[in-house]
Protein backbone atom coordinates (compact mmCIF):
# COMPACT_ATOMS: atom_id res chain seq x y z
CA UNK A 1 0.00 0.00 0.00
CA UNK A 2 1.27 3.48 -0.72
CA UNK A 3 1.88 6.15 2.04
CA UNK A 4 -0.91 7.79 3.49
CA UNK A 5 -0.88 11.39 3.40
CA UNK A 6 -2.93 11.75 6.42
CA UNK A 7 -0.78 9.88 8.69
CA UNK A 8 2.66 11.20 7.41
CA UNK A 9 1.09 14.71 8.01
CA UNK A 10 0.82 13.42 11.62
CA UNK A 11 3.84 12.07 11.86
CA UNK A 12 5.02 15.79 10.93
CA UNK A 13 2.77 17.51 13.74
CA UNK A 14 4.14 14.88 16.22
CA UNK A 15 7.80 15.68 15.60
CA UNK A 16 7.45 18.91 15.51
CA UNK A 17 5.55 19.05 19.03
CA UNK A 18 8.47 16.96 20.27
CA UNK A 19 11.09 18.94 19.06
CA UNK A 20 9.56 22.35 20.76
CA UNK A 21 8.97 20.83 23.84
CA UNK A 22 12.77 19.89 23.55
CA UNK A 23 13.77 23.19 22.37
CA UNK A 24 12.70 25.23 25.11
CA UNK A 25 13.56 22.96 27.90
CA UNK A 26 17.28 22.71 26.08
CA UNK A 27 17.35 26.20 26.07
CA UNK A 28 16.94 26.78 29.94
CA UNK A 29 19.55 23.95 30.47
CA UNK A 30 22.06 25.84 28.04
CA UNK A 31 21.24 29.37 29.63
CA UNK A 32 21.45 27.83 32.91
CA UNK A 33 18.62 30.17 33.67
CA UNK A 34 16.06 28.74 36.78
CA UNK A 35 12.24 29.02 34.72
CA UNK A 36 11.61 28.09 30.81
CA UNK A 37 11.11 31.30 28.56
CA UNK A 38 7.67 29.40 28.38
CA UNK A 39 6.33 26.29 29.60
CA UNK A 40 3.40 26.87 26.71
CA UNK A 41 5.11 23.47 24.70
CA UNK A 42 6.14 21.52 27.76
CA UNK A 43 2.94 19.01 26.31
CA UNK A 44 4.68 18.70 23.26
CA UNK A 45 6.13 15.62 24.92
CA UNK A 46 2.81 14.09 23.82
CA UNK A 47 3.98 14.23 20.37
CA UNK A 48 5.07 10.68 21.10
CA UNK A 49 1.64 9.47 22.57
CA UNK A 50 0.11 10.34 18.74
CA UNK A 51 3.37 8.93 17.37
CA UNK A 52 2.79 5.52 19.24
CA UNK A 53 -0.94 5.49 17.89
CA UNK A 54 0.42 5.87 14.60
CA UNK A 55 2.90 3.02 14.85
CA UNK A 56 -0.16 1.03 15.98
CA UNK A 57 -2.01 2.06 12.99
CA UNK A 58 0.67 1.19 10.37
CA UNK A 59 1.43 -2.30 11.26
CA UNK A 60 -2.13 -3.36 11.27
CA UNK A 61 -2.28 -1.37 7.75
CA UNK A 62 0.23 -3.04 6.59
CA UNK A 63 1.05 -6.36 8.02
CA UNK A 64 -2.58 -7.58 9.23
CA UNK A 65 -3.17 -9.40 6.72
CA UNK A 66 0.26 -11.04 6.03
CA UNK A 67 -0.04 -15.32 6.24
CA UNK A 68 0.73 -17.06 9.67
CA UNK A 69 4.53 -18.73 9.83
CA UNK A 70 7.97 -17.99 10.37
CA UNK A 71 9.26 -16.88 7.09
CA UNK A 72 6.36 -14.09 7.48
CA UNK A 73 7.45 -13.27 10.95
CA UNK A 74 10.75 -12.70 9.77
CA UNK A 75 10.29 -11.29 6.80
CA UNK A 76 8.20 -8.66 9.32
CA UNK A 77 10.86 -8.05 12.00
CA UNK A 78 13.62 -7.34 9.26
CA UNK A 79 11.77 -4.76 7.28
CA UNK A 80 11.20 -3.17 11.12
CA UNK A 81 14.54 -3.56 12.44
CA UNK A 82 15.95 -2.10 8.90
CA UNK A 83 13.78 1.07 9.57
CA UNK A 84 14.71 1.95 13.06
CA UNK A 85 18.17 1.09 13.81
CA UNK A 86 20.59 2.38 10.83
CA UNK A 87 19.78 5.44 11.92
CA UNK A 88 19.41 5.47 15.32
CA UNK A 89 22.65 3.53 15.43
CA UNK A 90 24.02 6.37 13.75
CA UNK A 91 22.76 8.99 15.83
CA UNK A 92 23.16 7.20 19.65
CA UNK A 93 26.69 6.51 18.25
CA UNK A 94 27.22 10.71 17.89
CA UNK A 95 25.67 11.38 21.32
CA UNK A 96 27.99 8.28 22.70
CA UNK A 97 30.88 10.78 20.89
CA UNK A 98 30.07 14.25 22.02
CA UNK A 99 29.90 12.31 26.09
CA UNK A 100 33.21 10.95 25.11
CA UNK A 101 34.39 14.61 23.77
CA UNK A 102 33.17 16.14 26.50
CA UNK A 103 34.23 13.86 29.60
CA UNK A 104 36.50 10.87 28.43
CA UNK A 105 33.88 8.44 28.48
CA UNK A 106 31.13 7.95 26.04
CA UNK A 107 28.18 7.75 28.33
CA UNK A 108 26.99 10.20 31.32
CA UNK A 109 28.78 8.62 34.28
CA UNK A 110 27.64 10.32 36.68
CA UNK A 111 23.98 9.50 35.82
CA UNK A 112 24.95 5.53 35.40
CA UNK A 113 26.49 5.58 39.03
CA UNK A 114 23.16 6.71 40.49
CA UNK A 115 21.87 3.93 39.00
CA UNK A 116 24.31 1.69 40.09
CA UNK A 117 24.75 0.58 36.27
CA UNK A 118 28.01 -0.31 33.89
CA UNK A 119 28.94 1.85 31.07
CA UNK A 120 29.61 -1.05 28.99
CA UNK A 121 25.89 -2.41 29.95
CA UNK A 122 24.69 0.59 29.36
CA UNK A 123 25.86 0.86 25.93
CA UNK A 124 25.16 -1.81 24.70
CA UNK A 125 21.34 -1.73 25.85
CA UNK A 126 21.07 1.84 23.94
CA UNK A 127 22.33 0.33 20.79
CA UNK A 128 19.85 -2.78 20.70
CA UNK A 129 17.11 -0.72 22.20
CA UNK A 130 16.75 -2.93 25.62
CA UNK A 131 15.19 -2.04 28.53
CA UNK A 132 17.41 -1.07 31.52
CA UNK A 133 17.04 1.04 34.58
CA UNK A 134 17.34 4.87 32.82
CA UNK A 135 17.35 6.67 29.25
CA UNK A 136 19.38 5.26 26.21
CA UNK A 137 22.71 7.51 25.68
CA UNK A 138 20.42 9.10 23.24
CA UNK A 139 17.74 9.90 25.96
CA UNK A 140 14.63 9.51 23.08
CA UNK A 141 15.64 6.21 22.63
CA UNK A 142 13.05 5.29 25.34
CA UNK A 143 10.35 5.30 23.00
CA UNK A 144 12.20 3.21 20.58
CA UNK A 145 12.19 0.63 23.16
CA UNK A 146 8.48 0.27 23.35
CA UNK A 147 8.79 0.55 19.62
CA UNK A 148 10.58 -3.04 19.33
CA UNK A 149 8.30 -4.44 21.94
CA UNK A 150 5.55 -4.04 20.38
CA UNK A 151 7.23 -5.24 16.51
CA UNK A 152 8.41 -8.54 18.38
CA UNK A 153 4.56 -9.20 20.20
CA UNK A 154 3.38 -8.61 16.46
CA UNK A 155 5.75 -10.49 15.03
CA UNK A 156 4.44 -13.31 17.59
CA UNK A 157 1.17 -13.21 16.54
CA UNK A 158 2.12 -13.35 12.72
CA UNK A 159 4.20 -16.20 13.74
CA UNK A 160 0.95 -18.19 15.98
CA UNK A 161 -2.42 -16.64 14.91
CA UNK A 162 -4.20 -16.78 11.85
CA UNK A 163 -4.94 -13.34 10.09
CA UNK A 164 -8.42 -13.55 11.18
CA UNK A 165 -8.10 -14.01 14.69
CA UNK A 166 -5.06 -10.95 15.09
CA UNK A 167 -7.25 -8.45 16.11
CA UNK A 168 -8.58 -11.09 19.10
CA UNK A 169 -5.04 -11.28 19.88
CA UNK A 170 -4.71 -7.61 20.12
CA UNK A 171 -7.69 -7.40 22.81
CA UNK A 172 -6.23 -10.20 25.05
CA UNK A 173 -2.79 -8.38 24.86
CA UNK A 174 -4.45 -5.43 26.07
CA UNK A 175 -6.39 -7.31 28.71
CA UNK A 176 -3.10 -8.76 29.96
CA UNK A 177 -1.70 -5.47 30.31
CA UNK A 178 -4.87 -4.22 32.47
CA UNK A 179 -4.89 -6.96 34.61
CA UNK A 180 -1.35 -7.18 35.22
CA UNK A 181 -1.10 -3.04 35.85
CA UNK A 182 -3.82 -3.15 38.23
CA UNK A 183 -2.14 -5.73 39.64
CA UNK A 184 1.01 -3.40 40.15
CA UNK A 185 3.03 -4.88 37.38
CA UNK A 186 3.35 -1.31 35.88
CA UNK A 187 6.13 1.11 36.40
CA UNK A 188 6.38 4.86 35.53
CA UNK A 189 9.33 3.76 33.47
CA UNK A 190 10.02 0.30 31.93
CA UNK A 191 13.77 -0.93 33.19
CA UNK A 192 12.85 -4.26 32.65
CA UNK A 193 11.15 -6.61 30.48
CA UNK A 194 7.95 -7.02 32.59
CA UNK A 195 7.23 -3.28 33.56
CA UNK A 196 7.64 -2.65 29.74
CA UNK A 197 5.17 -5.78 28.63
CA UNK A 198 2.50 -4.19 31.15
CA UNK A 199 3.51 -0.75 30.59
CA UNK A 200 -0.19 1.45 29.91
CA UNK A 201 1.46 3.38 26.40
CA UNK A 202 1.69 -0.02 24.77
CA UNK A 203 -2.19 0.25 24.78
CA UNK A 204 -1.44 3.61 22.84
CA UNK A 205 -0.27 1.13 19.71
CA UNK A 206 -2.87 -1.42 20.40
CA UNK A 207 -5.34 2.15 20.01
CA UNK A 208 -4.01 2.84 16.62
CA UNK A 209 -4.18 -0.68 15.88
CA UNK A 210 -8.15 -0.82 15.92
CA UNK A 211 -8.32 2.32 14.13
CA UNK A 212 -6.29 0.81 11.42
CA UNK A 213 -8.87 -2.45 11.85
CA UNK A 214 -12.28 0.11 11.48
CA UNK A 215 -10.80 1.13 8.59
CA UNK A 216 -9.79 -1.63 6.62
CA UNK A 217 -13.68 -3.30 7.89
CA UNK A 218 -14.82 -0.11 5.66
CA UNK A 219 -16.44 1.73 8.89
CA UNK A 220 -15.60 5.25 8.29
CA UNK A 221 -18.56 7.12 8.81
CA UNK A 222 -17.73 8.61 12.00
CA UNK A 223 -14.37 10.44 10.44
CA UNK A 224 -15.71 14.12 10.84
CA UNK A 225 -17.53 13.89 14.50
CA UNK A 226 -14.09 11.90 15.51
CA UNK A 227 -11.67 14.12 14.58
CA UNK A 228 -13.41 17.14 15.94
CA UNK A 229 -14.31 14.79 19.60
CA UNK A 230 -10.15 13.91 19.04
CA UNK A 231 -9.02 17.33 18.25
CA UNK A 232 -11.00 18.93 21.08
CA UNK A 233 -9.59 16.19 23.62
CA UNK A 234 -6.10 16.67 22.52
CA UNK A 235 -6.02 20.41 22.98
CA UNK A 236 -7.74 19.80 26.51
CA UNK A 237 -5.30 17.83 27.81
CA UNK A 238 -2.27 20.40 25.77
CA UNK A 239 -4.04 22.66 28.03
CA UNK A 240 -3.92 20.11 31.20
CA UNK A 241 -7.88 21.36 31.32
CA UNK A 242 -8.41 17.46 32.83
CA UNK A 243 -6.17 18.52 36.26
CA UNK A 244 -8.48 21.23 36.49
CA UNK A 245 -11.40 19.35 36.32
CA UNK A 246 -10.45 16.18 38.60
CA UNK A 247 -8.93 18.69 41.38
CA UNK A 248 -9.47 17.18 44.80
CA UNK A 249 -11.12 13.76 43.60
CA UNK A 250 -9.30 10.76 44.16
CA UNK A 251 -8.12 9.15 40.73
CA UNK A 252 -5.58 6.22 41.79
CA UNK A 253 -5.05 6.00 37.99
CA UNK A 254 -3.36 9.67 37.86
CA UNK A 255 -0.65 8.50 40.51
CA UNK A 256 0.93 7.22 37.67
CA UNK A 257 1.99 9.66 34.56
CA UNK A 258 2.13 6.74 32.24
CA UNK A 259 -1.49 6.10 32.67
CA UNK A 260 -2.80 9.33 32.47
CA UNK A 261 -1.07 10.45 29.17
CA UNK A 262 -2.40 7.25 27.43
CA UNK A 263 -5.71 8.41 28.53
CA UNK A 264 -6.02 12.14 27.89
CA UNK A 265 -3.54 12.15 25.10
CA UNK A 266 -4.11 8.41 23.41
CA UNK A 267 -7.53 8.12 23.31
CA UNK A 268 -7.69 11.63 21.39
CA UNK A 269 -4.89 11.04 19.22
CA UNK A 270 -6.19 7.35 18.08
CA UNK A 271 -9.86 9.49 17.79
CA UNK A 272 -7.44 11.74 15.25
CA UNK A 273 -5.80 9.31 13.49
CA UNK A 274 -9.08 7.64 12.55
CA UNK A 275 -10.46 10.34 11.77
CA UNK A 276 -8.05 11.81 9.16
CA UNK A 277 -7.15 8.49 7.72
CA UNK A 278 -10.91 8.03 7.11
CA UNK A 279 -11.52 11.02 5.31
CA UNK A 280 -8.74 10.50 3.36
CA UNK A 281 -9.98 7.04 1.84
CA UNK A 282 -13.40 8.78 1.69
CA UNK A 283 -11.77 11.10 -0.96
CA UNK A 284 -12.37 13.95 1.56
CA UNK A 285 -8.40 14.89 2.64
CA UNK A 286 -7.32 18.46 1.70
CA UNK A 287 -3.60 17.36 1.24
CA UNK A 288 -2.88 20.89 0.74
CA UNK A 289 -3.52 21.99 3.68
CA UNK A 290 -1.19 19.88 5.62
CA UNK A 291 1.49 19.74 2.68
CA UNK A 292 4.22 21.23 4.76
CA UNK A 293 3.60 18.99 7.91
CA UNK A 294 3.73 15.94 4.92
CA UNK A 295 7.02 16.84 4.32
CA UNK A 296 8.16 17.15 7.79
CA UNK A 297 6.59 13.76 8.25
CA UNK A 298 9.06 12.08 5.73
CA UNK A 299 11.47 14.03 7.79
CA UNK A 300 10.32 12.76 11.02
CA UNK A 301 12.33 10.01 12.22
CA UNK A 302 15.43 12.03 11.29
CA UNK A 303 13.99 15.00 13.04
CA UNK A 304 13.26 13.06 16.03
CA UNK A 305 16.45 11.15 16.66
CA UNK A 306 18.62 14.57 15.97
CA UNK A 307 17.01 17.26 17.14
CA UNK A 308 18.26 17.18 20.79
CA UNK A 309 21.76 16.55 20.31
CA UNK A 310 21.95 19.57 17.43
CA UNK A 311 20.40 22.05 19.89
CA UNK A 312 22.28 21.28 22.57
CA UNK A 313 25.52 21.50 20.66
CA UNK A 314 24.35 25.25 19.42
CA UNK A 315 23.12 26.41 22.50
CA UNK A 316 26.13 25.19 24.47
CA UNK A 317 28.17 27.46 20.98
CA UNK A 318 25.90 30.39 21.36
CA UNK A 319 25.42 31.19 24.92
CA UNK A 320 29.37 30.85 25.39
CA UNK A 321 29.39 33.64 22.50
CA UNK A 322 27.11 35.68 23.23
CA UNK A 323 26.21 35.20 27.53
CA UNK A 324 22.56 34.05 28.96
CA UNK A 325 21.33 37.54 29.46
CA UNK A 326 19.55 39.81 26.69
CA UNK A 327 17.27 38.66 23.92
CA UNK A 328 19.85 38.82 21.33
CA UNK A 329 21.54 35.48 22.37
CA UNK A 330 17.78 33.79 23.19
CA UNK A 331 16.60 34.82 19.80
CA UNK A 332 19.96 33.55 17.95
CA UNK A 333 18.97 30.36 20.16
CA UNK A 334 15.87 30.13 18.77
CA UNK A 335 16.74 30.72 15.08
CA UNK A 336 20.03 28.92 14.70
CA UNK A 337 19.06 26.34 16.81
CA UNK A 338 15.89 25.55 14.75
CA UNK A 339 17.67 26.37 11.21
CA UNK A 340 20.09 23.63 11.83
CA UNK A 341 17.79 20.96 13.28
CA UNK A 342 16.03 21.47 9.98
CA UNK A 343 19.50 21.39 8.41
CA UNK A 344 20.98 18.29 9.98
CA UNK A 345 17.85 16.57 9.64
CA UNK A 346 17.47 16.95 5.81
CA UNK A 347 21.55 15.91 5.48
CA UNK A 348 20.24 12.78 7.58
CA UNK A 349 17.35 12.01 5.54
CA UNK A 350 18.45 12.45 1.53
CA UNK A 351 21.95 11.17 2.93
CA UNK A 352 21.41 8.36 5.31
CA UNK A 353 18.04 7.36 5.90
CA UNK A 354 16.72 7.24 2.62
CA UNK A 355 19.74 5.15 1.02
CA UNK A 356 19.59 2.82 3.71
CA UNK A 357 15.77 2.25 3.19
CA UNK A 358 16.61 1.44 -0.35
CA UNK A 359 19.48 -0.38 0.15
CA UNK A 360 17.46 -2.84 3.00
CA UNK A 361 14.79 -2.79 0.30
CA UNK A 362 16.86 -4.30 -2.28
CA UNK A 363 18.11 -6.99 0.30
CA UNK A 364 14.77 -7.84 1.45
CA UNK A 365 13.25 -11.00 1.21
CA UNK A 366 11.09 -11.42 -2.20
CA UNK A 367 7.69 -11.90 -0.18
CA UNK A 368 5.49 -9.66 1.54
CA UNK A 369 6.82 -6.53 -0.08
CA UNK A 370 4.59 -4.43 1.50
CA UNK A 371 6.04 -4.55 5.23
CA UNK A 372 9.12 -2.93 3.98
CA UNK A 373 7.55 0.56 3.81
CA UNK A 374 8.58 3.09 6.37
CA UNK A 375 6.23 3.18 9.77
C-alpha cells in the first residue's frame, strides 16, 4: 500500500511538538537560567503518545493481513529492524561521541552511578534498544524501546495466529496489560522486560491498531464527528484542562503519569488518526492543507532522533558567545538552533536514511513486499 498522506502529516505535527517541547527545555539547560522562557510546549512531549498510535495504525495497515509462519514473521521483524536502527545507530553513536568529547567516556557517568549501572551495559542496551534502569545515551531512545516491543509481540502473533483471529489477539494483549497493571506490574518507566510488557502506552499502539482495523472493515462514517471529539480532547489535555477538572477527587489511575497520558492524550490522538485516515480514503483529505507537515513527516524520524543533540551543541556554541542575558543570544537560540535541526535533519534524511531504506529494500526478502515501507 502506498503512504498515506494523512498519517505522514501526523507524523510531521508529532515531531514537531516533540522537538519544541525539547527546544525550550534545552534552552533553559544551556542558559542555565532557573524558569523556561515558556512552559506553553512543555505538552509537546505528547507528540510521542500520537506517534505511538500511529505506529499502531501502520502495522495493522500493513502487516494484518500477512499469512501465519515464520518466514512471514521474519520477513516482518527485518523490514522493522531495517527502519529503526541504521539510523538510530548512527545517531546514539554521535551522542555516545560528544559524552566521550566532552568527559572521556562515552556515556553520562555520573547519571549511570546513580543507578548503580556499567557503562559497557549501558551501551550496549542503547544500541539494541533494551530495557534497563534509565534513558538510552540518546535519551529519546526510550520510545524506541516500546517501539521493538511491540514489533516482536506482532511479530508473535504473525508467527501463531491466523490473520483472522489478530485483532482477538490484540484485545487479550491489552487485557493482559490491564490486569497485570492493576495488579502493580506497571512502572512509571520500563527498566525491565515485565514493567515494559505491562507498561499502559503499549495500549497507545494497540489504540491505533483498531483504528487501522475500522478502517480496513470499511467503517468510516464517524471520520468528521471523531476528529473534531479527538481534536478537542487533545487540545484539553495540551491545556492540562483534565487537572483542572479532577482537582481534589481521588483518581488512583493519575498517581501514575504513564497512565494518564495514554488516557487524555491516546484516546484523542487514536480518535485523530481515525479520523483523518478516514476522510482521506473517503476522498475527503485536503492534502494541501497539511502539505508542509507531509514533508516534515518524511522528515520525522530524522527530526526526532537529531534534534536534541543539534540544539544542545548550538546552544552550548551560542550562549558561550554571546552570555545568557539579553534577547539577542535567546533569539539567535531560537533561530540557529531551529535552522540547523532542519538542516541536519534533511543531510540525515536524503543522505542516510533514505539510502539505507533502499538499500534494506533491495536486500529484502522477495515476499510480503509491502512490510518494507517506512512506519
Amino acid at each position: 500500500m502506498g503512504k498515506l498522506k494523512s498519517i505522514q502529516s501526523l507524523r510531521g505535527i508529532a515531531a514537531l511538538l516533540v522537538f519544541l517541547c525539547h527546544l525550550f527545555a534545552i534552552e533553559q539547560q544551556a542558559a542555565r537560567r532557573p524558569d523556561l522562557l515558556t512552559s506553553f510546549w512543555n505538552n509537546g512531549a505528547h507528540g510521542v503518545d500520537l506517534f505511538f498510535v500511529i505506529s499502531g495504525f501502520v502495522i495493522v495497515w500493513v502487516a494484518a493481513d500477512a499469512r501465519t509462519g515464520c518466514g512471514p514473521s521474519m520477513r516482518f521483524l527485518y523490514a522493522r529492524a531495517a527502519r529503526i536502527y541504521p539510523l538510530w545507530w548512527l545517531c546514539a553513536a554521535a551522542m555516545a561521541g560528544a559524552y566521550w568529547a566532552l568527559s572521556g567516556m562515552p556515556w553520562d557517568a555520573p547519571r549511570l552511578a546513580q543507578y548503580g549501572m556499567s557503562g559497557d551495559d549501558h551501551l550496549i542496551r542503547s544500541f539494541l534498544l533494551l530495557p534497563q534502569a534509565h534513558h538510552p545515551v540518546l535519551g529519546v531512545g526510550w520510545t524506541l524501546v516500546h517501539e521493538i516491543y511491540f514489533y516482536l509481540v506482532f511479530a508473535l502473533m504473525i508467527l501463531i495466529l491466523p490473520a483472522s483471529t489478530r485483532l482477538y489477539g490484540l484485545t487479550i494483549w491489552a487485557s493482559v496489560i490491564l490486569i497485570g497493571s492493576i495488579a502493580g506490574g506497571a512502572k512509571e518507566f520500563a527498566d525491565s522486560l515485565i514493567p515494559l510488557a505491562l507498561h499502559p502506552m503499549t495500549l497507545e499502539f494497540i489504540l491505533g491498531a483498531y483504528a487501522a482495523y475500522l478502517i480496513k472493515s470499511g467503517i468510516q462514517r464517524f471520520a468528521r464527528m471523531s476528529l473534531f471529539v479527538g481534536l478537542l480532547g487533545f487540545a484539553g489535555a495540551f491545556w492540562e484542562l483534565d487537572q483542572v477538572f479532577l482537582q481534589g477527587v481521588d483518581y488512583v489511575v493519575y498517581d501514575m503519569l504513564a497512565w494518564r497520558r495514554t488516557i487524555v492524550f491516546g484516546i484523542p490522538s487514536v480518535l485523530i488518526v481515525y479520523g483523518l485516515v478516514a476522510l482521506e480514503r473517503q476522498s475527503r483529505w485536503r492534502g494541501k492543507l497539511l502539505a508542509l507537515f507531509e514533508k516534515l513527516g518524511d522528515w520525522s524520524y530524522a527530526l526526532y532522533l537529531c534534534h536534541s543533540l543539534v540544539l544542545a551543541f548550538t546552544g552550548r556554541l551560542i550562549y558561550q558567545a554571546l552570555g545568557a542575558e539579553g534577547p539577542w543570544a535567546i533569539g539567535a537560540y531560537l533561530a540557529i538552533g531551529t535552522a540547523t535541526t532542519l538542516s541536519v535533519t534533511a543531510l540525515l534524511h536524503y543522505s542516510v536514511e533514505r539510502p539505507s531504506i533502499a538499500f534494506f529494500k533491495r536486500h529484502r526478502p522477495t515476499a510480503n513486499r509491502t512490510l518494507s515501507q517506512p512506519g
